[in-house]
Protein backbone atom coordinates (compact mmCIF):
# COMPACT_ATOMS: atom_id res chain seq x y z
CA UNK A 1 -34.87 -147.98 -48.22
CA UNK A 2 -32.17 -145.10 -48.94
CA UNK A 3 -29.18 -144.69 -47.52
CA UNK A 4 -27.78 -140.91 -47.41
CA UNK A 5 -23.67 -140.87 -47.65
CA UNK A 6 -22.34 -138.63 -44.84
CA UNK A 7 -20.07 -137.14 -47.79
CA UNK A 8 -23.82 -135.62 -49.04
CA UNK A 9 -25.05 -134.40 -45.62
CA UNK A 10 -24.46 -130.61 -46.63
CA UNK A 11 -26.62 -130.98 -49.83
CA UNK A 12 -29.42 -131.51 -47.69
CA UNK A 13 -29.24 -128.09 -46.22
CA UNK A 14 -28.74 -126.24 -49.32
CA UNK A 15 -32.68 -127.22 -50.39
CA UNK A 16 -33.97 -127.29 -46.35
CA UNK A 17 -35.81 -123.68 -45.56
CA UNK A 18 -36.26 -122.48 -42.20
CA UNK A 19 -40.05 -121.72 -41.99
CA UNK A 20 -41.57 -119.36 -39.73
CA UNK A 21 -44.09 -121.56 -38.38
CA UNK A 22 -43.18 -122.85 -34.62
CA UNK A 23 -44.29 -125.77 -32.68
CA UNK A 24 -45.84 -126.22 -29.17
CA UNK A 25 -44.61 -130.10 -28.36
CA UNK A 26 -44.98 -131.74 -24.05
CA UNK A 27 -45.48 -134.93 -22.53
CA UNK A 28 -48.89 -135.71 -21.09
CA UNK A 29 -49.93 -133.53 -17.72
CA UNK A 30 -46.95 -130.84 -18.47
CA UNK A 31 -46.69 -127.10 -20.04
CA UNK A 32 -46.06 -127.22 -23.89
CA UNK A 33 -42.66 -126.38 -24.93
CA UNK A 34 -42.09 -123.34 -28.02
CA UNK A 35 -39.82 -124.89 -30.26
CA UNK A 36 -38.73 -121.89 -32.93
CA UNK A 37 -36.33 -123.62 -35.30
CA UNK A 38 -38.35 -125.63 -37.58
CA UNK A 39 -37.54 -126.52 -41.10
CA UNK A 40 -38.94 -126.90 -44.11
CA UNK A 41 -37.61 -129.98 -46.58
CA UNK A 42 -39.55 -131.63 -49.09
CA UNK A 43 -42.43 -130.32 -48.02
CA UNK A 44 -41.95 -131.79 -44.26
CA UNK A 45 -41.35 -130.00 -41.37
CA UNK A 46 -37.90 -131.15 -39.26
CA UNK A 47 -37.45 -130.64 -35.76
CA UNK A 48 -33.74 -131.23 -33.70
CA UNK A 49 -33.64 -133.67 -31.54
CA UNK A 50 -32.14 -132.10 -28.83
CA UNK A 51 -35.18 -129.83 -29.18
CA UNK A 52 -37.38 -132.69 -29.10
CA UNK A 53 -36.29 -135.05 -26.83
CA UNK A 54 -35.97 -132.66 -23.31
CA UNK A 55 -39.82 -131.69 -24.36
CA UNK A 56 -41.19 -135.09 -23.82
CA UNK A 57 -39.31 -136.34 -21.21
CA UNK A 58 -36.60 -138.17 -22.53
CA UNK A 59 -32.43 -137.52 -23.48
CA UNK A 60 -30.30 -138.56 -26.34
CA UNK A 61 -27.12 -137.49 -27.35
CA UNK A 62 -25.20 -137.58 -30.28
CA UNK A 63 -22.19 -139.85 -30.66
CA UNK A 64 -19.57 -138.53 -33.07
CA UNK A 65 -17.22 -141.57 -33.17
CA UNK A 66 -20.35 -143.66 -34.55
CA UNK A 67 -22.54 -141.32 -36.40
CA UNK A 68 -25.20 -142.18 -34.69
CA UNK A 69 -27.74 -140.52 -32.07
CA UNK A 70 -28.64 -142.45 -29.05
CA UNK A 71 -31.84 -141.90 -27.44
CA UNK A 72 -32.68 -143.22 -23.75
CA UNK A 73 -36.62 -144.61 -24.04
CA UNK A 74 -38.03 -145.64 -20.95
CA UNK A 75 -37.70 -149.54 -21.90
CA UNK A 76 -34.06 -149.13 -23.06
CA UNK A 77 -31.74 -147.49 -25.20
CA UNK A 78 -32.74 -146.58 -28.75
CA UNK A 79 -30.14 -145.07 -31.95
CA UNK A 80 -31.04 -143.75 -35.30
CA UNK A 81 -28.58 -142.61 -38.07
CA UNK A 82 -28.82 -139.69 -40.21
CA UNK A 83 -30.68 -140.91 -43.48
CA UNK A 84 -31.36 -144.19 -42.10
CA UNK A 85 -34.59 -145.73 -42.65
CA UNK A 86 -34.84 -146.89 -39.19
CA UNK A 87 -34.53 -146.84 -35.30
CA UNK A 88 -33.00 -149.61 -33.73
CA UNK A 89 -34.39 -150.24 -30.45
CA UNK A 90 -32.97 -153.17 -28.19
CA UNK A 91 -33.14 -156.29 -31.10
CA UNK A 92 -36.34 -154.36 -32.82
CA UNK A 93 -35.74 -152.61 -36.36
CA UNK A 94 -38.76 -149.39 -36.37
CA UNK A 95 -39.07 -148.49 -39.70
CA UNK A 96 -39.32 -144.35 -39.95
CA UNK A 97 -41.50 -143.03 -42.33
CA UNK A 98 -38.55 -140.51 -43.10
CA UNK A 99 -34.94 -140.90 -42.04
CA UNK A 100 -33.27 -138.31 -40.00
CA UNK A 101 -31.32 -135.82 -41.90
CA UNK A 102 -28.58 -132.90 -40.85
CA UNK A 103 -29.70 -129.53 -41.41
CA UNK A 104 -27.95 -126.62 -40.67
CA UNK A 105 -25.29 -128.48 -38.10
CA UNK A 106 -28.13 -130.20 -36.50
CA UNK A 107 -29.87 -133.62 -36.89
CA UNK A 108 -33.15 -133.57 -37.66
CA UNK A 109 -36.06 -135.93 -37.33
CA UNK A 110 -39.67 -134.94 -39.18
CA UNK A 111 -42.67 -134.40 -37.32
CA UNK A 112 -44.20 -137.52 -38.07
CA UNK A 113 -41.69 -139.44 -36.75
CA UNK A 114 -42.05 -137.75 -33.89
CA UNK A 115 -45.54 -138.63 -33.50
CA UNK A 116 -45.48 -141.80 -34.39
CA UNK A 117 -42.23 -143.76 -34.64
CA UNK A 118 -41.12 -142.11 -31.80
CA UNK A 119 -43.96 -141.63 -29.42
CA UNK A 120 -45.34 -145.16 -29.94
CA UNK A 121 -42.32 -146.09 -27.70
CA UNK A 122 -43.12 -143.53 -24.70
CA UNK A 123 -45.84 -144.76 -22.23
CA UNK A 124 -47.48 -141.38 -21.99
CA UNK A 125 -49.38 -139.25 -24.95
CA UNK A 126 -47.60 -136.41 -26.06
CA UNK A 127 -48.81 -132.79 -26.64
CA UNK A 128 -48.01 -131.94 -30.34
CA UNK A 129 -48.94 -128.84 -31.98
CA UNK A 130 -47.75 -126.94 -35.40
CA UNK A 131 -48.82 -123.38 -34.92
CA UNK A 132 -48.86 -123.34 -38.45
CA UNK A 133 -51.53 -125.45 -39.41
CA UNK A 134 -52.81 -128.92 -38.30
CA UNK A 135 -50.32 -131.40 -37.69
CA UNK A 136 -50.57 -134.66 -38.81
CA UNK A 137 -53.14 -137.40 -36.98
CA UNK A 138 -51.05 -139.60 -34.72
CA UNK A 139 -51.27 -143.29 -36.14
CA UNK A 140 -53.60 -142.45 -38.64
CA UNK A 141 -54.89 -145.04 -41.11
CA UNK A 142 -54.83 -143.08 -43.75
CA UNK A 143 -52.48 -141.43 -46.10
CA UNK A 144 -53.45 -140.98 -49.24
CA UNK A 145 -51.21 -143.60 -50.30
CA UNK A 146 -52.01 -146.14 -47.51
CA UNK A 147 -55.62 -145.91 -48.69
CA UNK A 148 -54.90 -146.48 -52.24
CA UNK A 149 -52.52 -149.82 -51.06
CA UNK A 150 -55.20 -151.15 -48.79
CA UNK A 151 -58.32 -151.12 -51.45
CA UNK A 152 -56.23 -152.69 -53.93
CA UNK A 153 -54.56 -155.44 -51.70
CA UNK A 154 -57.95 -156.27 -50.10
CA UNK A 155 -59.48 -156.32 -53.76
CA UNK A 156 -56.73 -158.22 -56.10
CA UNK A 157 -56.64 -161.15 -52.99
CA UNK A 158 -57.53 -164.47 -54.43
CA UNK A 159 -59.05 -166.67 -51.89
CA UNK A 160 -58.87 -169.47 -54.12
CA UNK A 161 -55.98 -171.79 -52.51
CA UNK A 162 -55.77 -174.06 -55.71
CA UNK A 163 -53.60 -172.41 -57.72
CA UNK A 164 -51.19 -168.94 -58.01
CA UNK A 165 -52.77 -166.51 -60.49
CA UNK A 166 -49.33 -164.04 -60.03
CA UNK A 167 -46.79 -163.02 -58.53
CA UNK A 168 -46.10 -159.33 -58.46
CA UNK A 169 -42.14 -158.54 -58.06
CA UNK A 170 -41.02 -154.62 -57.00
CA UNK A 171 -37.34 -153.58 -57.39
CA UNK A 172 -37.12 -150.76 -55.20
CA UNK A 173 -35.93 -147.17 -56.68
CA UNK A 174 -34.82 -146.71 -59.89
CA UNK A 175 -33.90 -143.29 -62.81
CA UNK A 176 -32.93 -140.37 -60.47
CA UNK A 177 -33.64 -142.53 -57.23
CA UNK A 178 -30.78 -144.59 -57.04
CA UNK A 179 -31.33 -145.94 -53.51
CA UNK A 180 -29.14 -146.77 -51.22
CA UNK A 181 -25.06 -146.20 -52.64
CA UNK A 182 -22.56 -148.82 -51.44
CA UNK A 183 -19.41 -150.07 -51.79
CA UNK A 184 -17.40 -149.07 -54.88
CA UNK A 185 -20.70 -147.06 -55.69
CA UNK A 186 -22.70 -150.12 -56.31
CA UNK A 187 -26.50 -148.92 -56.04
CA UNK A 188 -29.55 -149.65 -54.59
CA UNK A 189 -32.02 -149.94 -58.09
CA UNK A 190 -29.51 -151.52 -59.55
CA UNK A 191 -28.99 -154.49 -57.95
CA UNK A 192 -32.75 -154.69 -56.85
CA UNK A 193 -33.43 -154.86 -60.05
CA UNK A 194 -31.06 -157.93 -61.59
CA UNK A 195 -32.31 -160.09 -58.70
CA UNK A 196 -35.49 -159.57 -59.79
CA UNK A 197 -35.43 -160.69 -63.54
CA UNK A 198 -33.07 -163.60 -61.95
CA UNK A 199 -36.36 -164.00 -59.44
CA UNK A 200 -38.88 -163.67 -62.70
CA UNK A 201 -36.91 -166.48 -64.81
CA UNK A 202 -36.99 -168.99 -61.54
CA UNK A 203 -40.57 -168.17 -61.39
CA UNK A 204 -41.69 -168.94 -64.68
CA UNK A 205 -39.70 -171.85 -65.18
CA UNK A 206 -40.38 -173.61 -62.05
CA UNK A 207 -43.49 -172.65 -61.44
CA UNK A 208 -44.67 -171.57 -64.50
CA UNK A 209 -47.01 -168.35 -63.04
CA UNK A 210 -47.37 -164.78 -64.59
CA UNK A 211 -44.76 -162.72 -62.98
CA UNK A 212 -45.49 -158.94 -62.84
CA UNK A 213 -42.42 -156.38 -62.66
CA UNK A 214 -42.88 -152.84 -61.18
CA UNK A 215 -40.77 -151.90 -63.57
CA UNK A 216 -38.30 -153.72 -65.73
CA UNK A 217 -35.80 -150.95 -66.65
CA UNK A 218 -33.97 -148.39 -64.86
CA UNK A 219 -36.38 -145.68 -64.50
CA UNK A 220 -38.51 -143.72 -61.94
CA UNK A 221 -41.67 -144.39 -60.86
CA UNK A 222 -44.70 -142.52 -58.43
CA UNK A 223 -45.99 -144.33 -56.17
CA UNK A 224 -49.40 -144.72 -57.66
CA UNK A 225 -47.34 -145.91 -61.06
CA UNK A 226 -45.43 -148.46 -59.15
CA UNK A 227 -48.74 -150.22 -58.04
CA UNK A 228 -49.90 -150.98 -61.20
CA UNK A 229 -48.54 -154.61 -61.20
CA UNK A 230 -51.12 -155.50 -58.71
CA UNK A 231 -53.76 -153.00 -59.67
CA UNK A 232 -53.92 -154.24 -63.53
CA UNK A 233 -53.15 -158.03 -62.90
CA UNK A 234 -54.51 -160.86 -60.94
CA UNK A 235 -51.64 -161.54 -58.00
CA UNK A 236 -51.53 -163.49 -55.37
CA UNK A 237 -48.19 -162.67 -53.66
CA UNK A 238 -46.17 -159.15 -53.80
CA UNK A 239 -42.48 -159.28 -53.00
CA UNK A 240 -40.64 -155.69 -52.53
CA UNK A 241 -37.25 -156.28 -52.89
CA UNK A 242 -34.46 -153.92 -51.19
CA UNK A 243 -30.94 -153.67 -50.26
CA UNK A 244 -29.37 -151.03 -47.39
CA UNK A 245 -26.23 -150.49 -45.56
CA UNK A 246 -25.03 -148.98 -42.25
CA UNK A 247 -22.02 -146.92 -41.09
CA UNK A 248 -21.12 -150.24 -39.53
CA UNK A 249 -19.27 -152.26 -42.34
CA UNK A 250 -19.55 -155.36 -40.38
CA UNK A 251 -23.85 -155.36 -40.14
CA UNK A 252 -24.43 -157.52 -42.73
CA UNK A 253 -28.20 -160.10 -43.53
CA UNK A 254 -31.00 -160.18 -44.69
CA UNK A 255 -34.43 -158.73 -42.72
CA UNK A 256 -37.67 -159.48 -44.00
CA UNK A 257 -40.45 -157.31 -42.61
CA UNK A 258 -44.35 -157.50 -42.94
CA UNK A 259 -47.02 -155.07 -41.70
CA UNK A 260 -49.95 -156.39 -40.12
CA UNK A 261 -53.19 -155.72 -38.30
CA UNK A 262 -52.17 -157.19 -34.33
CA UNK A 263 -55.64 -158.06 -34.17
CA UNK A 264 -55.80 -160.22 -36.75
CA UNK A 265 -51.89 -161.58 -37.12
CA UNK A 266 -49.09 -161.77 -34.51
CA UNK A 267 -45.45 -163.46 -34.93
CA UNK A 268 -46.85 -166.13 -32.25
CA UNK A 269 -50.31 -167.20 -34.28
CA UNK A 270 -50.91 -165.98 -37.79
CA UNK A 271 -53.58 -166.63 -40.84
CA UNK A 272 -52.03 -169.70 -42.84
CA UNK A 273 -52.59 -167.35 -45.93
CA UNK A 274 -51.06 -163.95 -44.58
CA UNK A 275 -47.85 -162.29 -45.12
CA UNK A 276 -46.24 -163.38 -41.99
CA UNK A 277 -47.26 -166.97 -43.32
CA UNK A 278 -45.18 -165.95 -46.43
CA UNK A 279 -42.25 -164.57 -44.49
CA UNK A 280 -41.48 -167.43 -42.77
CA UNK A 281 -41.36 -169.76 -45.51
CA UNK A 282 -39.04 -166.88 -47.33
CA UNK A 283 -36.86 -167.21 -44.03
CA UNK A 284 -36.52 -170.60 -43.97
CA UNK A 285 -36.02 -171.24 -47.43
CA UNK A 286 -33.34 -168.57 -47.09
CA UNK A 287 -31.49 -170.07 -43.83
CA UNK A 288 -31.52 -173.90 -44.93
CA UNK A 289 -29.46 -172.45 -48.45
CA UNK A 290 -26.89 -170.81 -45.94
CA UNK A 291 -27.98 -167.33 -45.78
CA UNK A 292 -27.74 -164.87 -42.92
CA UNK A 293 -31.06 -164.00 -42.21
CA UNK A 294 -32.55 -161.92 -39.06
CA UNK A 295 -35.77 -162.58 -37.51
CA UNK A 296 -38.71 -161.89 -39.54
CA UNK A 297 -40.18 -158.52 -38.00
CA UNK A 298 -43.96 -157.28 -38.10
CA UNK A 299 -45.16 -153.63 -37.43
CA UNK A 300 -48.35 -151.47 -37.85
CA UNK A 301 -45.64 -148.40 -38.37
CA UNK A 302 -44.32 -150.32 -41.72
CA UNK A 303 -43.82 -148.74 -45.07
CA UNK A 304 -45.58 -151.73 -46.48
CA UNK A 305 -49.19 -151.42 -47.68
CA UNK A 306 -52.53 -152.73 -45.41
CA UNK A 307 -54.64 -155.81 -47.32
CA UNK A 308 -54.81 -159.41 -46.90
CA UNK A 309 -52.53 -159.86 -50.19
CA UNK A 310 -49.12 -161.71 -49.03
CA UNK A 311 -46.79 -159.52 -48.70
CA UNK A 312 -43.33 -159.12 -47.47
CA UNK A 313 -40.24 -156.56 -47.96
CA UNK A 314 -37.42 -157.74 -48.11
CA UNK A 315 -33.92 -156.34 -47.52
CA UNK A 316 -31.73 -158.51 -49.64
CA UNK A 317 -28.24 -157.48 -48.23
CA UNK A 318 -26.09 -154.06 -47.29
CA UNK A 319 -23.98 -153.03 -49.76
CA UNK A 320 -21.72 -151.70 -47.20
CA UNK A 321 -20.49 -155.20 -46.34
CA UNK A 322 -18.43 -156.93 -48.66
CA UNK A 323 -19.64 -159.97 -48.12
CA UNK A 324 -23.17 -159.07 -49.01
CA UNK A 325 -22.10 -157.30 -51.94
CA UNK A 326 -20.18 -160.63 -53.09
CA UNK A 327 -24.16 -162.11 -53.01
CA UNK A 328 -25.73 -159.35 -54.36
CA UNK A 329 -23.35 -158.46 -57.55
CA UNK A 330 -22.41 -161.41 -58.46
CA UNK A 331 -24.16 -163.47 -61.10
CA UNK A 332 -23.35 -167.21 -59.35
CA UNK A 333 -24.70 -166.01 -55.87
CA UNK A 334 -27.61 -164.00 -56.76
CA UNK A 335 -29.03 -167.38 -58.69
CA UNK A 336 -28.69 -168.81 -55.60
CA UNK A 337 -30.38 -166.33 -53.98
CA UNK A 338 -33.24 -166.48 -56.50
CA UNK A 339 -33.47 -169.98 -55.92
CA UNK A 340 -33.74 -169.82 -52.29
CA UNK A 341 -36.85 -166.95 -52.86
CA UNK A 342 -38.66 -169.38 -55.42
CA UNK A 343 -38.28 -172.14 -53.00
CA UNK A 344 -40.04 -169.68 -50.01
CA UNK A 345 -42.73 -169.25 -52.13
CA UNK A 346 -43.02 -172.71 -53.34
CA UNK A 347 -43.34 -173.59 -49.79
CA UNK A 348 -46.20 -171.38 -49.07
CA UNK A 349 -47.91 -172.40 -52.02
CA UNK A 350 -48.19 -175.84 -50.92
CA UNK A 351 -48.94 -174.93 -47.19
CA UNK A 352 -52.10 -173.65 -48.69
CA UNK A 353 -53.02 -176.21 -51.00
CA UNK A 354 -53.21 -178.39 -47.72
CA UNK A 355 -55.95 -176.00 -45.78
């Protein structure tokens, strides 16, 4: 998950164009709105929020002591950061699929936040409506990506309880994407990726299973290049590992999230052998060796691929709180970090030998 430094903001609009393309956007049962300043940036078009927000029935405001936006949904009060890669709404974390950015004095939010992140949390439909083109399908199943995750997940799953085949370990980021930059510019890829050859050595010691690195270096990958861990090998569990940080030096733990189907798992009864399964071994494991850890959270709106493969991102720490960055950066506390991971999985392991 990246973080964008406030120092960086203005770099974003140097590469953001406006287009000329405008968008028609209203709540259910009322007159679409013209909203005229749309830009382009990475390919995505980026609409204001205070454009947004009075055109589906809602306010916000921007709070300049905090750097964040705060946005009044109709079950509570909801805030978002610019280049965070969430919305926090009452004790829920809603992962966006891209953060807000400032562009051109304003922030921004892209349009498929808007009709998804955002209007999952109204009680009405929205009107949407880029008069350039067709906008994007509200929750669809399907990017291109999603579709790629969710054959290969359903097809690498062993079903055989007995025994581990892999484990399949992804360092988020690395080469030009550094991730998210913290304190005393520690970053994001880099200290993803030491916990996970600390992670790899516990694994094959203890438990003596092929572990599988996204990649073992600092470089960049695609997307479609990062999967080939679990495409090309036999795995049975997929950990993404992540670090973030928040304007707040104080926010400090770590969150693990899962993405699941509500029909099939829920936080209240889940599949022995599904990811939520997985998560809460991971988050007890983690708790009982004296970690901070939040409550494991489960959306549909997750950047984490579909499948019945185990799976769970994790946000190991933020690197804007020093305590955090003692765990994460230093050798003695990120073995015992490791240790507490291995034992997680260990723990699921043998809750399925028992089915």
């Amino acid at each position: 998950m990246r973080f964008i430094c406030y120092l960086f903001f203005v770099s974003i609009c140097l590469v953001s164009t406006q287009v000329s393309a405008e968008v028609e956007l209203a709540r259910q049962g009322q007159s679409p709105r013209l909203i005229e300043e749309v830009y382009n940036h990475d390919g995505t078009a980026y609409l204001a929020l205070d454009d947004v927000l009075p055109a589906i029935g809602v306010s916000g405001y921007w709070h300049s002591t905090q750097h964040q936006y705060f946005i009044n949904l109709p079950q509570g009060k909801a805030s978002l950061y610019p280049g965070g890669p969430y919305m926090k709404y009452g004790q829920r974390f809603i992962m966006l699929e891209r953060p807000a950015r400032f562009i051109d004095g304003r922030l921004r939010i892209a349009e498929q936040v808007v009709l998804n992140q955002l209007a999952n949390q109204l009680p009405y439909d929205i009107y949407y409506r880029n008069l350039a083109g067709k906008a994007p399908d509200r929750d669809s199943e399907a990017t291109g990506r999603d579709q790629f995750f969710s054959f290969l997940l359903h097809s690498q799953f062993s079903h055989n309880r007995q025994n581990l085949r892999g484990i399949a370990l992804d360092p988020a980021h690395g080469g030009n994407d550094t991730g998210v930059i913290g304190l005393d510019g520690v970053k994001e890829k880099d200290v993803t990726l030491r916990l996970t050859q600390d992670l790899r050595r516990h694994i094959k010691m203890q438990l003596g299973v092929p572990v599988y690195l996204t990649r073992n270096e600092d470089y960049t990958l695609s997307a479609k290049k990062r999967l080939e861990a679990t495409r090309e090998n036999p795995v049975d569990i997929l950990l993404l590992l992540h670090a973030q940080a928040a304007l707040n030096p104080e926010q400090r733990g770590i969150h693990l999230y899962v993405r699941t189907n509500p029909e099939v798992e829920t936080l209240e009864t889940f599949s022995s052998g599904g990811s939520i399964a997985l998560a809460l071994r991971l988050s007890t494991a983690l708790r009982e060796a004296g970690f901070k850890v939040r409550e494991v959270t489960s959306t549909p709106l997750l950047p984490v691929p579909r499948g019945d493969l185990p799976t769970v991102l994790i946000e190991l720490g933020y690197l804007s709180n020093a305590d955090d960055m003692q765990i994460l950066t230093h050798a003695t506390e990120r073995q015992r970090l490791a240790t507490a991971l291995l034992q997680g999985m260990q723990d699921f392991h043998k809750n399925l030998e028992t089915i």
